[in-house]
Protein backbone atom coordinates (compact mmCIF):
# COMPACT_ATOMS: atom_id res chain seq x y z
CA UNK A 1 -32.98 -2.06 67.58
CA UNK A 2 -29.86 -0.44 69.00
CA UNK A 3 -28.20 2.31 66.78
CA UNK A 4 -24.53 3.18 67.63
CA UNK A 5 -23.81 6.67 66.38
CA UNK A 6 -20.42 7.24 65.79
CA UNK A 7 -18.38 9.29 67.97
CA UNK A 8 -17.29 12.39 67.53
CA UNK A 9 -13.31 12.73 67.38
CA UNK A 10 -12.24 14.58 70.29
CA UNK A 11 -9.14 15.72 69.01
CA UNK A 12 -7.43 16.40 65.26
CA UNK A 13 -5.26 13.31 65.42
CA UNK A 14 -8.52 10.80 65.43
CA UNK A 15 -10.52 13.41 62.84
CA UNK A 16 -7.57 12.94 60.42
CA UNK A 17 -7.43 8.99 60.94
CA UNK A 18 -10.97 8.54 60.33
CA UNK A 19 -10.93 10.74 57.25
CA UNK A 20 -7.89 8.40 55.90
CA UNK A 21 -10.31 5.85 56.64
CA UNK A 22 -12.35 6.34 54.65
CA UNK A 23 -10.64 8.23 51.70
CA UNK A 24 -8.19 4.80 51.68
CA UNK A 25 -11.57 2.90 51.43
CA UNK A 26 -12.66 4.73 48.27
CA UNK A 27 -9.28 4.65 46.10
CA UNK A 28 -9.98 1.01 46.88
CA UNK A 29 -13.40 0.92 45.69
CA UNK A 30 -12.13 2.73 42.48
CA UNK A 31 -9.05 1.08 42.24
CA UNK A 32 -10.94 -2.00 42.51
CA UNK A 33 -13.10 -0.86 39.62
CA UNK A 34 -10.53 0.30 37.16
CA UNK A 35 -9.11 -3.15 37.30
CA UNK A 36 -12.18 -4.84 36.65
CA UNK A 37 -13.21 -2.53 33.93
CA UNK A 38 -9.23 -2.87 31.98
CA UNK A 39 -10.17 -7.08 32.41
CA UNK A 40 -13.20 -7.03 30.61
CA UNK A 41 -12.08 -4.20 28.11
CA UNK A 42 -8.91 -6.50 27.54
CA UNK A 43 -11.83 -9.58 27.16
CA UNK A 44 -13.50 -7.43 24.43
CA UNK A 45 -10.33 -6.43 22.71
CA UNK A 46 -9.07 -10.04 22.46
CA UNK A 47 -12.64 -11.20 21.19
CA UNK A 48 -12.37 -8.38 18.58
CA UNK A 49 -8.73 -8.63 17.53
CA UNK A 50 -10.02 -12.20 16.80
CA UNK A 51 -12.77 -11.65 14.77
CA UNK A 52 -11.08 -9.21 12.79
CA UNK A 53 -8.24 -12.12 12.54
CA UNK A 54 -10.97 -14.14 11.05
CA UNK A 55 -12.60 -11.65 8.73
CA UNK A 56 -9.35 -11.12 6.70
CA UNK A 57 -7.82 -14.58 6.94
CA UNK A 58 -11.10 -16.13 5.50
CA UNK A 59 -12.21 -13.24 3.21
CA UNK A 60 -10.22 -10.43 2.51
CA UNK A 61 -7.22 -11.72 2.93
CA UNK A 62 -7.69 -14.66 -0.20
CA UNK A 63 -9.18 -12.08 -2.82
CA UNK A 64 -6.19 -9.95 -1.92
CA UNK A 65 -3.78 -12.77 -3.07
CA UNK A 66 -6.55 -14.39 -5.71
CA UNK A 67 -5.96 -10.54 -7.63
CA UNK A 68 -2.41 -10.71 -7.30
CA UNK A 69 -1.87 -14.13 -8.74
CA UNK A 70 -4.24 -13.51 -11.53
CA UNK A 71 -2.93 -10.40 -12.44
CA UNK A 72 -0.32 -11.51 -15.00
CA UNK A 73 -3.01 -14.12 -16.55
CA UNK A 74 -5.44 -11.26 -16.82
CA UNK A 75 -3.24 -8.99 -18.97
CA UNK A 76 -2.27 -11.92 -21.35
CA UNK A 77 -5.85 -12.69 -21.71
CA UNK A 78 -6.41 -8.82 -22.82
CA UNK A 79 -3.62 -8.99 -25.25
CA UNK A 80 -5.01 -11.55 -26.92
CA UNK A 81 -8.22 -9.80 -27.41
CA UNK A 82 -6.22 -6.54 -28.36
CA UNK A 83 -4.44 -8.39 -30.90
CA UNK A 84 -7.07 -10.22 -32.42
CA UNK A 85 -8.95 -6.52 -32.52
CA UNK A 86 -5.97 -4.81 -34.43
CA UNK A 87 -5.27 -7.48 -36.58
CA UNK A 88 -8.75 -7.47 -38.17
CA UNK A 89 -9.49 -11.05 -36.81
CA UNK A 90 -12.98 -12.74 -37.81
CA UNK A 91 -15.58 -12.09 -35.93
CA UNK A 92 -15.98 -15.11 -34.13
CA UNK A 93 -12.10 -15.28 -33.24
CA UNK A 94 -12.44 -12.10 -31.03
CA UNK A 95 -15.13 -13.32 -29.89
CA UNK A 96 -13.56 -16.78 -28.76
CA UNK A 97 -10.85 -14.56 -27.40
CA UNK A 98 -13.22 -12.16 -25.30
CA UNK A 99 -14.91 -15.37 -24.00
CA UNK A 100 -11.48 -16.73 -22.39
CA UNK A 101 -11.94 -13.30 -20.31
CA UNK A 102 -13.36 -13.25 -16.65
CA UNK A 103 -12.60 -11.04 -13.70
CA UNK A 104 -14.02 -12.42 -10.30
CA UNK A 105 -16.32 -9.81 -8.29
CA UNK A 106 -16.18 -9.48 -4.58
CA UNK A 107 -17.31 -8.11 -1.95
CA UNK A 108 -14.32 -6.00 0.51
CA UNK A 109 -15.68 -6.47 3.78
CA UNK A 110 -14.93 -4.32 6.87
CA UNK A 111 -17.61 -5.74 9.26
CA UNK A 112 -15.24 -6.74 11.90
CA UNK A 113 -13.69 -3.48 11.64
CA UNK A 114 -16.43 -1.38 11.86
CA UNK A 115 -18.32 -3.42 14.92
CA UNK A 116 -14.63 -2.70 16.82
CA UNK A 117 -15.00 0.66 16.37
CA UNK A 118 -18.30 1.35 17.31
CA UNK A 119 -18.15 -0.60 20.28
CA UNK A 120 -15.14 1.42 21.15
CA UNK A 121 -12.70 -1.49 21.62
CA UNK A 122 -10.96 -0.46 19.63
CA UNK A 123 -10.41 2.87 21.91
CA UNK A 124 -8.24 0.19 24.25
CA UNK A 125 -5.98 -0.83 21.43
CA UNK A 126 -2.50 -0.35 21.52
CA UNK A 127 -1.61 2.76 18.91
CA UNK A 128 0.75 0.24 17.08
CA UNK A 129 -2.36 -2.07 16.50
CA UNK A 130 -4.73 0.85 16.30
CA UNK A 131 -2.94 1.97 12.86
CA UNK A 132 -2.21 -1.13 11.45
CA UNK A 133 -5.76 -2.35 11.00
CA UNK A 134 -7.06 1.19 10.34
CA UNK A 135 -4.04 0.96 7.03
CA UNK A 136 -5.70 -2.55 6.12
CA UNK A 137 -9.23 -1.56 6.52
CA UNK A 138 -9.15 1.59 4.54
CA UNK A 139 -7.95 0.24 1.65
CA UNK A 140 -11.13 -2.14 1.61
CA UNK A 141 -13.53 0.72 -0.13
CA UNK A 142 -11.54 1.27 -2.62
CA UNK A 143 -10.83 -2.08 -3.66
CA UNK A 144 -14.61 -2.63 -3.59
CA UNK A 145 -14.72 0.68 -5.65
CA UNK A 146 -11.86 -0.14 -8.56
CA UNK A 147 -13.05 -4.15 -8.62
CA UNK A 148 -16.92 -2.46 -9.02
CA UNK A 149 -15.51 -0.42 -11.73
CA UNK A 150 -13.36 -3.44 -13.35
CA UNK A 151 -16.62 -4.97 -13.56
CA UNK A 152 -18.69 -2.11 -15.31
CA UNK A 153 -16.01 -1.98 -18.17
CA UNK A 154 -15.83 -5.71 -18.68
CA UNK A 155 -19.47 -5.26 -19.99
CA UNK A 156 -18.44 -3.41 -22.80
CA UNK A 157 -16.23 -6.66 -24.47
CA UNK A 158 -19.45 -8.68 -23.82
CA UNK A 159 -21.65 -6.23 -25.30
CA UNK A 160 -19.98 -7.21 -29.13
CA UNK A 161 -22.67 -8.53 -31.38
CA UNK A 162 -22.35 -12.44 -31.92
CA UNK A 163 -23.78 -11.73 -35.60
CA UNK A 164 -22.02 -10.40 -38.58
CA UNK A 165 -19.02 -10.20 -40.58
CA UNK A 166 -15.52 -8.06 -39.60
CA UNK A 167 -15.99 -5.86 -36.88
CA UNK A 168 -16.60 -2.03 -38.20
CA UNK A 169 -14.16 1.10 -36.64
CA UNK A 170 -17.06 1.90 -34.19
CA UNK A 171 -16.47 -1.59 -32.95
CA UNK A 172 -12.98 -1.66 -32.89
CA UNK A 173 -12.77 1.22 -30.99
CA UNK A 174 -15.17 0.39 -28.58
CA UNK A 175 -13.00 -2.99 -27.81
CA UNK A 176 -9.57 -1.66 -27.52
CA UNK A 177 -10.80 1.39 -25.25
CA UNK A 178 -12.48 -1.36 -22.80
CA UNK A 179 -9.59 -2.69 -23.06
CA UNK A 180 -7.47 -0.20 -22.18
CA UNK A 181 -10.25 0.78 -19.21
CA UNK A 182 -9.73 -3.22 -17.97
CA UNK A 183 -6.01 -2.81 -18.41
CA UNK A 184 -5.78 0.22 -16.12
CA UNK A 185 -8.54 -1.46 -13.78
CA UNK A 186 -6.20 -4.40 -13.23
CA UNK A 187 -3.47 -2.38 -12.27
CA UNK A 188 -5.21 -0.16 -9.97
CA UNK A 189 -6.21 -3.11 -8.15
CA UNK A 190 -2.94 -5.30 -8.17
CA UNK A 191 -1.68 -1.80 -6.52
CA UNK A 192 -4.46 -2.21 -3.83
CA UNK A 193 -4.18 -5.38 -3.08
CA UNK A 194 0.01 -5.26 -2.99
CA UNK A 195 -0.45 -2.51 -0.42
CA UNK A 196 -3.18 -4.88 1.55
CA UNK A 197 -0.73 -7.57 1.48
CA UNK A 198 1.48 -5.74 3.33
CA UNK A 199 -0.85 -4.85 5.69
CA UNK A 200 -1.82 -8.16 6.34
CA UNK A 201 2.30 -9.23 7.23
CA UNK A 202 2.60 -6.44 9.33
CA UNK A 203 -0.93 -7.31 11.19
CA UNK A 204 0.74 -10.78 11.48
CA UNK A 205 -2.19 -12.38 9.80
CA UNK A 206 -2.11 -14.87 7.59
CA UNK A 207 -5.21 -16.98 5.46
CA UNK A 208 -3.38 -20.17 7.25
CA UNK A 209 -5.52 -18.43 10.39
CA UNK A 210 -8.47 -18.92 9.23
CA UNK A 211 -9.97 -21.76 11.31
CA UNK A 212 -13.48 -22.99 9.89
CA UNK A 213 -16.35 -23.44 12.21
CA UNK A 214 -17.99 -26.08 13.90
CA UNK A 215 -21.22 -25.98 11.52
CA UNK A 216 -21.67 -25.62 8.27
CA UNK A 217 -19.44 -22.71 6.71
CA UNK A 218 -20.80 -20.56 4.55
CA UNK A 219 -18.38 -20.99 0.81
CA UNK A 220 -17.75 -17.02 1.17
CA UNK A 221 -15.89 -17.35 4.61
CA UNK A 222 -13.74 -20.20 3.04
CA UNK A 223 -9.98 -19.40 1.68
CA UNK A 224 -10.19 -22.17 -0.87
CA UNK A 225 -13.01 -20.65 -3.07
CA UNK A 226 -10.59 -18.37 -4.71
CA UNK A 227 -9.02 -21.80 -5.86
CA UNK A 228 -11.96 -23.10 -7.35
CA UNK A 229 -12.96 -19.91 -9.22
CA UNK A 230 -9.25 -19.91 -11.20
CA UNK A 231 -9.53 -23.43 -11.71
CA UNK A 232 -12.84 -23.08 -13.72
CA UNK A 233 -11.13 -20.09 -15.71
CA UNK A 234 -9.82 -21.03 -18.81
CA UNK A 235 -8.00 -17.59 -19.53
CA UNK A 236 -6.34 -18.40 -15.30
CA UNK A 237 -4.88 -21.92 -15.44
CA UNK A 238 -1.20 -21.14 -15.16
CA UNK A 239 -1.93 -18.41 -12.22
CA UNK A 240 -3.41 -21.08 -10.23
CA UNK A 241 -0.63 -22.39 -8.99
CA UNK A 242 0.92 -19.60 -7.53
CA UNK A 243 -2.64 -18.46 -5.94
CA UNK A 244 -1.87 -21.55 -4.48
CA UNK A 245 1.95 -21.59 -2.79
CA UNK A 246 0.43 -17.82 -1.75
CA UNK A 247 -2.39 -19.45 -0.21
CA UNK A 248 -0.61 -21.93 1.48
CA UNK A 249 3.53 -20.74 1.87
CA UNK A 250 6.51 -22.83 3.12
CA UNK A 251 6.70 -22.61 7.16
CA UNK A 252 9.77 -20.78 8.45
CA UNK A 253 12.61 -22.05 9.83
């Protein structure tokens, strides 16, 4: 088989052209390759934005509003249990009052979030975007912290003896200082969860993005469940409708 070797340039004019050969030939290359690599970055990003899109329209995003509509129906249902305490209410009306009182416990998730970010999509973000979800997502600990917490102190109503006559001091106390701790608990997370909301309108998300997949859909990646767990709480009735208009608000104009 024939080789041709190339020539050698006889004079500077062709040993310039043939080096702008070839240099012209590798921005190509490399151009080439930066634009494939920003389409399949900007493939990633857009699968990711979406997931994260689905993560806090189908979970986050309903507990967020589920703690601000109960919030108001909470605190009425510890007033009642206060006042039954300092009043030196039977036994068994403190208890009826303590066992009007539930607080639902979730889980915050940031699953989405943190797959992004190790996967360094997230890298290709635009800074706007970059610091929204980073504002949403960091306020996910420390809801799961503070609704933890809420739960630990709710413990100490149930923990009243369901035998006996007037409640003694020691019990007394013990029952207004939980609470006090649940009082403060509620407000700590209403705080979070106002914040989150926020969030969530400047992220442009919404629960009504949540779409449901095409097999069977697991109840804790479903908006409505946060209806159903007011509904079957005696102390929540009258917050369920506004869990509700939250859930599902009137379309702009």
């Amino acid at each position: 088989m024939e080789i041709h070797k190339p020539k050698p340039a006889h004079n500077l004019r062709e040993f310039v052209s043939e080096v702008a050969v070839v240099v012209f030939g590798i921005v190509i290359a490399l151009t080439g390759e930066q634009v494939l690599q920003s389409f399949d970055w900007r493939h990633r990003m857009r699968l990711a934005d979406e997931q994260m899109r689905q993560e806090i329209a189908g979970d986050n995003g309903p507990q967020i509003l589920e703690r601000i509509a109960l919030s108001p129906c909470l605190n009425d249902a510890l007033a009642a249990i206060r006042s039954s305490v300092e009043q030196a209410a039977p036994r068994s009306a403190v208890l009826e009052a303590v066992d009007q009182f539930w607080t639902p416990r979730h889980t915050w998730d940031s699953i989405a979030f943190q797959a992004a970010t190790s996967s360094g999509v997230l890298a290709h973000a635009s800074v706007e975007r970059f610091e929204s979800l980073s504002r949403f997502y960091s306020l996910m600990p420390a809801l799961e912290g503070a609704n933890e917490r809420e739960f630990h102190d709710g413990a100490a109503l149930f923990a009243l003896g369901r035998v006996g006559g007037a409640l003694t001091e020691v019990e007394r106390e013990r029952m207004l200082g939980a609470v006090e701790a649940l009082r403060r608990d509620d407000a700590e997370l209403l705080r979070l969860a106002t914040l989150a909301k926020g969030a969530m309108t400047q992220l442009g998300i919404a629960v009504g993005d949540y779409r449901r997949s095409a097999g069977p859909t697991s109840p804790l990646q479903d908006p409505e469940r946060v209806v159903n767990e007011l509904e079957h709480l005696p102390m929540a009735k009258r917050c369920v409708a506004e869990l509700k208009k939250s859930l599902n608000p009137m379309p702009r104009d």
